[in-house]
C-alpha atoms as a PDB file:
ATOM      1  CA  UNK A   1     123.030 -27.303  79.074  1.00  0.00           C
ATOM      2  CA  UNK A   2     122.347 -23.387  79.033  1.00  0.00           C
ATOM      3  CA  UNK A   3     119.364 -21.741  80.314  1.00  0.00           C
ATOM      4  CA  UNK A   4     117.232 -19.803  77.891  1.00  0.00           C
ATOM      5  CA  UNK A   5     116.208 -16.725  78.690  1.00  0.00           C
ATOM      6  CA  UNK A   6     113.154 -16.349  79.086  1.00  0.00           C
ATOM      7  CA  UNK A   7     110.815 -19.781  80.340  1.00  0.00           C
ATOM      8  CA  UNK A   8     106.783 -19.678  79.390  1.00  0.00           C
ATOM      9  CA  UNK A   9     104.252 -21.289  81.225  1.00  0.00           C
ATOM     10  CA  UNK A  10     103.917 -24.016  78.282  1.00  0.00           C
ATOM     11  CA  UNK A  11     104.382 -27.852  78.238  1.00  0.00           C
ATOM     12  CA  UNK A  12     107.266 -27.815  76.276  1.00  0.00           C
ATOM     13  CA  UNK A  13     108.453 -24.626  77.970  1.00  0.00           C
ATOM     14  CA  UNK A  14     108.038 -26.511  81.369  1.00  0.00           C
ATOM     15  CA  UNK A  15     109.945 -29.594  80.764  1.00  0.00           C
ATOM     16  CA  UNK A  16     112.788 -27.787  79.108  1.00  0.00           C
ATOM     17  CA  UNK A  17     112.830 -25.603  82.435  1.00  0.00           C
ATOM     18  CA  UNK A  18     112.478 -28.415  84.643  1.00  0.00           C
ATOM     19  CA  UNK A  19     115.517 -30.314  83.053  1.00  0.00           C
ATOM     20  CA  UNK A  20     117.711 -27.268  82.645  1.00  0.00           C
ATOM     21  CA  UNK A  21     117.821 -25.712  85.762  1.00  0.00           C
ATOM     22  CA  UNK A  22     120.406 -26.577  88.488  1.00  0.00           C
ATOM     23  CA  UNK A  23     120.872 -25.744  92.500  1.00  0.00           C
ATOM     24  CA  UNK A  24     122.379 -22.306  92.181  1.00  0.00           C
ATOM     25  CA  UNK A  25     120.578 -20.906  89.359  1.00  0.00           C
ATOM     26  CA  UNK A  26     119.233 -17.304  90.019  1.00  0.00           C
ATOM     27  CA  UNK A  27     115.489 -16.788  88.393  1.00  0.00           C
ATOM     28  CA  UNK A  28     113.666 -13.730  88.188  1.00  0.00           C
ATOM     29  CA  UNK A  29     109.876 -12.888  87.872  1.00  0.00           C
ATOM     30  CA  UNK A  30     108.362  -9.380  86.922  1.00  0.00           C
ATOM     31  CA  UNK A  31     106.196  -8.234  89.372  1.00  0.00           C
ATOM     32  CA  UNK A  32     103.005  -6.011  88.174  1.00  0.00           C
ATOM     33  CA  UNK A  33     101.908  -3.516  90.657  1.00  0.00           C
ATOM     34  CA  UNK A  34      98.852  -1.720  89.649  1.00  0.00           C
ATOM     35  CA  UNK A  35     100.252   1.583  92.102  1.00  0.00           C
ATOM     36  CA  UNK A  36     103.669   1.181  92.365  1.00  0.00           C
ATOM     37  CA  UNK A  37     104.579   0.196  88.905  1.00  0.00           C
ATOM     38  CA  UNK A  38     106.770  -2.978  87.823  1.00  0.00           C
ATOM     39  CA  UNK A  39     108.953  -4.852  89.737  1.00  0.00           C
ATOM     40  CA  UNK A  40     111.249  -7.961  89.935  1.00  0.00           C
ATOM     41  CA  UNK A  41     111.871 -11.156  92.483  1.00  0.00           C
ATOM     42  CA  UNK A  42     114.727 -13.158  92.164  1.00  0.00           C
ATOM     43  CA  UNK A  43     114.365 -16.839  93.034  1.00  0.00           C
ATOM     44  CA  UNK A  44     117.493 -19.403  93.532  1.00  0.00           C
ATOM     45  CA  UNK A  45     117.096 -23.093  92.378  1.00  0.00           C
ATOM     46  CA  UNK A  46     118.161 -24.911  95.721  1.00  0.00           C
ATOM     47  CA  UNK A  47     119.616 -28.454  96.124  1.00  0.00           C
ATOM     48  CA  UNK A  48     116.202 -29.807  97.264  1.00  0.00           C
ATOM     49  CA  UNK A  49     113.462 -31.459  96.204  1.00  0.00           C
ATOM     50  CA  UNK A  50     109.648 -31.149  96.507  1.00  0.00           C
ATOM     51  CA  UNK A  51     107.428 -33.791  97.151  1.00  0.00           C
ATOM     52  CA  UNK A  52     106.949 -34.263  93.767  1.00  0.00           C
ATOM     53  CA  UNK A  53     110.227 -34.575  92.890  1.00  0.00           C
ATOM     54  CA  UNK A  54     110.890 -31.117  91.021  1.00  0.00           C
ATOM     55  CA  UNK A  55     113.376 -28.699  92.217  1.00  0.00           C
ATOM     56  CA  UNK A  56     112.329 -26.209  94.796  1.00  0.00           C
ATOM     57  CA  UNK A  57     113.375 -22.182  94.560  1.00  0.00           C
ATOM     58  CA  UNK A  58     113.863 -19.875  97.847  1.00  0.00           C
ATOM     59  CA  UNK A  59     113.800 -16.176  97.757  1.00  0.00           C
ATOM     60  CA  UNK A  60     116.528 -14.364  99.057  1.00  0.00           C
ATOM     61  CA  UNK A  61     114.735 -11.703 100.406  1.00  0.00           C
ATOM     62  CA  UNK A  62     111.924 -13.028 101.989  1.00  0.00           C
ATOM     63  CA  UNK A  63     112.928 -17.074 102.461  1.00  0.00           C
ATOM     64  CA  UNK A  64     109.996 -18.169 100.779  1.00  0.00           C
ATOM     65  CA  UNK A  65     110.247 -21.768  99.165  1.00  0.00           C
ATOM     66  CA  UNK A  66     107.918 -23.327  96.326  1.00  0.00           C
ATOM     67  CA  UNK A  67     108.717 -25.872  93.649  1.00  0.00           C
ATOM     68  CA  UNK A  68     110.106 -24.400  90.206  1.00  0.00           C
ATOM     69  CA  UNK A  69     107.055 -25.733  88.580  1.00  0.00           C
ATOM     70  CA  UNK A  70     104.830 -24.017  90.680  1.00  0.00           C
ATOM     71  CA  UNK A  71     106.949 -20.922  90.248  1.00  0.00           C
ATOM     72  CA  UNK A  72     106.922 -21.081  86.675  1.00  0.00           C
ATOM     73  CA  UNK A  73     102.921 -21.915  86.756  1.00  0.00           C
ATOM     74  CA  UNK A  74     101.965 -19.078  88.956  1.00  0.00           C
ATOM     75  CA  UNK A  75     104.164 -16.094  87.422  1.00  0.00           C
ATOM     76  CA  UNK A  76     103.553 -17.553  83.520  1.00  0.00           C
ATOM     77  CA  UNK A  77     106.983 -16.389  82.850  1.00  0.00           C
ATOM     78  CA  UNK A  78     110.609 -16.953  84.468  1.00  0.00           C
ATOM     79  CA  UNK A  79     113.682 -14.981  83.383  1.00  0.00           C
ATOM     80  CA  UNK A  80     116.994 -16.307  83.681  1.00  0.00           C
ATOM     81  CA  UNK A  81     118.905 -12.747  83.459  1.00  0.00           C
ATOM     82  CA  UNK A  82     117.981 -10.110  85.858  1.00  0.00           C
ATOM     83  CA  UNK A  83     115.916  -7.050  84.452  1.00  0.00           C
ATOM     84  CA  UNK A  84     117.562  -4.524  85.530  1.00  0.00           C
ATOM     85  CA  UNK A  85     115.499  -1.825  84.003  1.00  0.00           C
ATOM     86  CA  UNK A  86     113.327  -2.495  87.313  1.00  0.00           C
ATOM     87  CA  UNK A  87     113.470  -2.448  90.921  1.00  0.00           C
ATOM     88  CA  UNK A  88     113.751  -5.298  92.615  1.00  0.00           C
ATOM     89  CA  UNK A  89     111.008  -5.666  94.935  1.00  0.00           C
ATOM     90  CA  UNK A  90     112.800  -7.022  97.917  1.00  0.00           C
ATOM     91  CA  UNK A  91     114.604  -3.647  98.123  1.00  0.00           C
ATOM     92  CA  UNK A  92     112.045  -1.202  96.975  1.00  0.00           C
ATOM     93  CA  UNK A  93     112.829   1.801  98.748  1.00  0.00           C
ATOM     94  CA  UNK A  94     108.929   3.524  99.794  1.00  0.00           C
ATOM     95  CA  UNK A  95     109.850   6.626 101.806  1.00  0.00           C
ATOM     96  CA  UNK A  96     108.809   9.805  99.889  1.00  0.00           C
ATOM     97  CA  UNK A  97     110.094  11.479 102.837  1.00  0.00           C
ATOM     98  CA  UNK A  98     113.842  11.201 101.335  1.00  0.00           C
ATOM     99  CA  UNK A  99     115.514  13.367  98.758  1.00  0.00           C
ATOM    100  CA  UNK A 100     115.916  12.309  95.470  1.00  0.00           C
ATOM    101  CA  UNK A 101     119.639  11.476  96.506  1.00  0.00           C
ATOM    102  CA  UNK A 102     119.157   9.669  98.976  1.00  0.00           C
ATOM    103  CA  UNK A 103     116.372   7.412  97.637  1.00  0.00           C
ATOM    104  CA  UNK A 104     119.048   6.818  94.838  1.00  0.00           C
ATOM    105  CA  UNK A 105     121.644   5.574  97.524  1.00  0.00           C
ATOM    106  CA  UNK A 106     119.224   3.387  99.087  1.00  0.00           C
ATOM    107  CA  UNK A 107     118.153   1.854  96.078  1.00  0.00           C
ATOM    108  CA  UNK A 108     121.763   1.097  94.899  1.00  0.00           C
ATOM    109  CA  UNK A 109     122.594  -0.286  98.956  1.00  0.00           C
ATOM    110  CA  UNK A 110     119.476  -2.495  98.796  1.00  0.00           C
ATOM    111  CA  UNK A 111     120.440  -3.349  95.700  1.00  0.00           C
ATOM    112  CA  UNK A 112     123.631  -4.316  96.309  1.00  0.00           C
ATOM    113  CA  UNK A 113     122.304  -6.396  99.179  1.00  0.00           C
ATOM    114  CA  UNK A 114     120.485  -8.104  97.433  1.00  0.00           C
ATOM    115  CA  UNK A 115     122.680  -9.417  94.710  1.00  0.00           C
ATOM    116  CA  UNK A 116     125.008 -10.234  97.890  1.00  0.00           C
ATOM    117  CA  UNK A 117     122.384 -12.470  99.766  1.00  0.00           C
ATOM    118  CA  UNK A 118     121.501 -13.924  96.255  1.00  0.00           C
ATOM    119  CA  UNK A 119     124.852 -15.094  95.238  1.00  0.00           C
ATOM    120  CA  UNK A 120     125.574 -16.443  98.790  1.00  0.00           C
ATOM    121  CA  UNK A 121     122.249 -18.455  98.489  1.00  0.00           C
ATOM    122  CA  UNK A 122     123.486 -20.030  95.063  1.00  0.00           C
ATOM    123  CA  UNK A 123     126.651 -20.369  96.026  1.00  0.00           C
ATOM    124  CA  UNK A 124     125.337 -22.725  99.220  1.00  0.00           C
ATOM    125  CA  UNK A 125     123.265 -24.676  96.900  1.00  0.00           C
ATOM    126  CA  UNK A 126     125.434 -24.741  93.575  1.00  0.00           C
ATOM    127  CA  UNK A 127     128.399 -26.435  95.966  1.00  0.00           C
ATOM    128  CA  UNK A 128     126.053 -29.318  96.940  1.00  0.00           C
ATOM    129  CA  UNK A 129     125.238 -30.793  93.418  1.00  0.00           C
END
């Protein structure tokens, strides 16, 4: 089964999401920032359960855990390929105090950082199925 792109916070939505995803999956959520402008989480579907029997997700970069439905509740919409017009907002890179250069740099390092400790997350949970 392939993952649509793009998951609403709908019934049918909900159950297709719910029986489509699998432990290693990476999600991603846009983040709206009212001063800092858009941004994006990723999320990886994990080999465990919640209480109520749905998958859970954990973010990579800051370990938090919730079930998928309550992912998919809260944010209204989950993406299953990563925006990358936007900053992810694990990484965002806030010191105006560095050149234009070097804010470019750090954004591609965190970046790339990111995607690392993402793919290692999936890849623990995608080899338990």
């Amino acid at each position: 089964m392939s993952l649509k792109s793009t998951y609403q916070a709908t019934r049918g939505d909900e159950r297709k999401f719910l029986r489509d995803i699998q432990p290693g999956d990476h999600l991603y959520v846009i983040n709206n920032h009212s001063d800092r402008g858009d941004t994006y989480s990723e999320w990886i579907v994990t080999n465990k359960r919640s209480i109520m029997g749905h998958r859970e997700v954990e973010s990579p970069s800051h370990g938090g855990v919730m079930s998928a439905q309550s992912l998919l509740r809260k944010e209204r919409e989950v993406l299953t390929q990563r925006p990358t017009h936007l900053p992810n907002l694990g990484v965002r890179d806030l010191h105006g105090a560095y050149t234009e250069d070097a804010q470019r740099a750090a954004r591609l390092v965190g970046d790339l950082h990111a995607i690392e400790t993402a793919n290692a997350l999936s890849a623990q949970h995608a080899g338990r199925r």
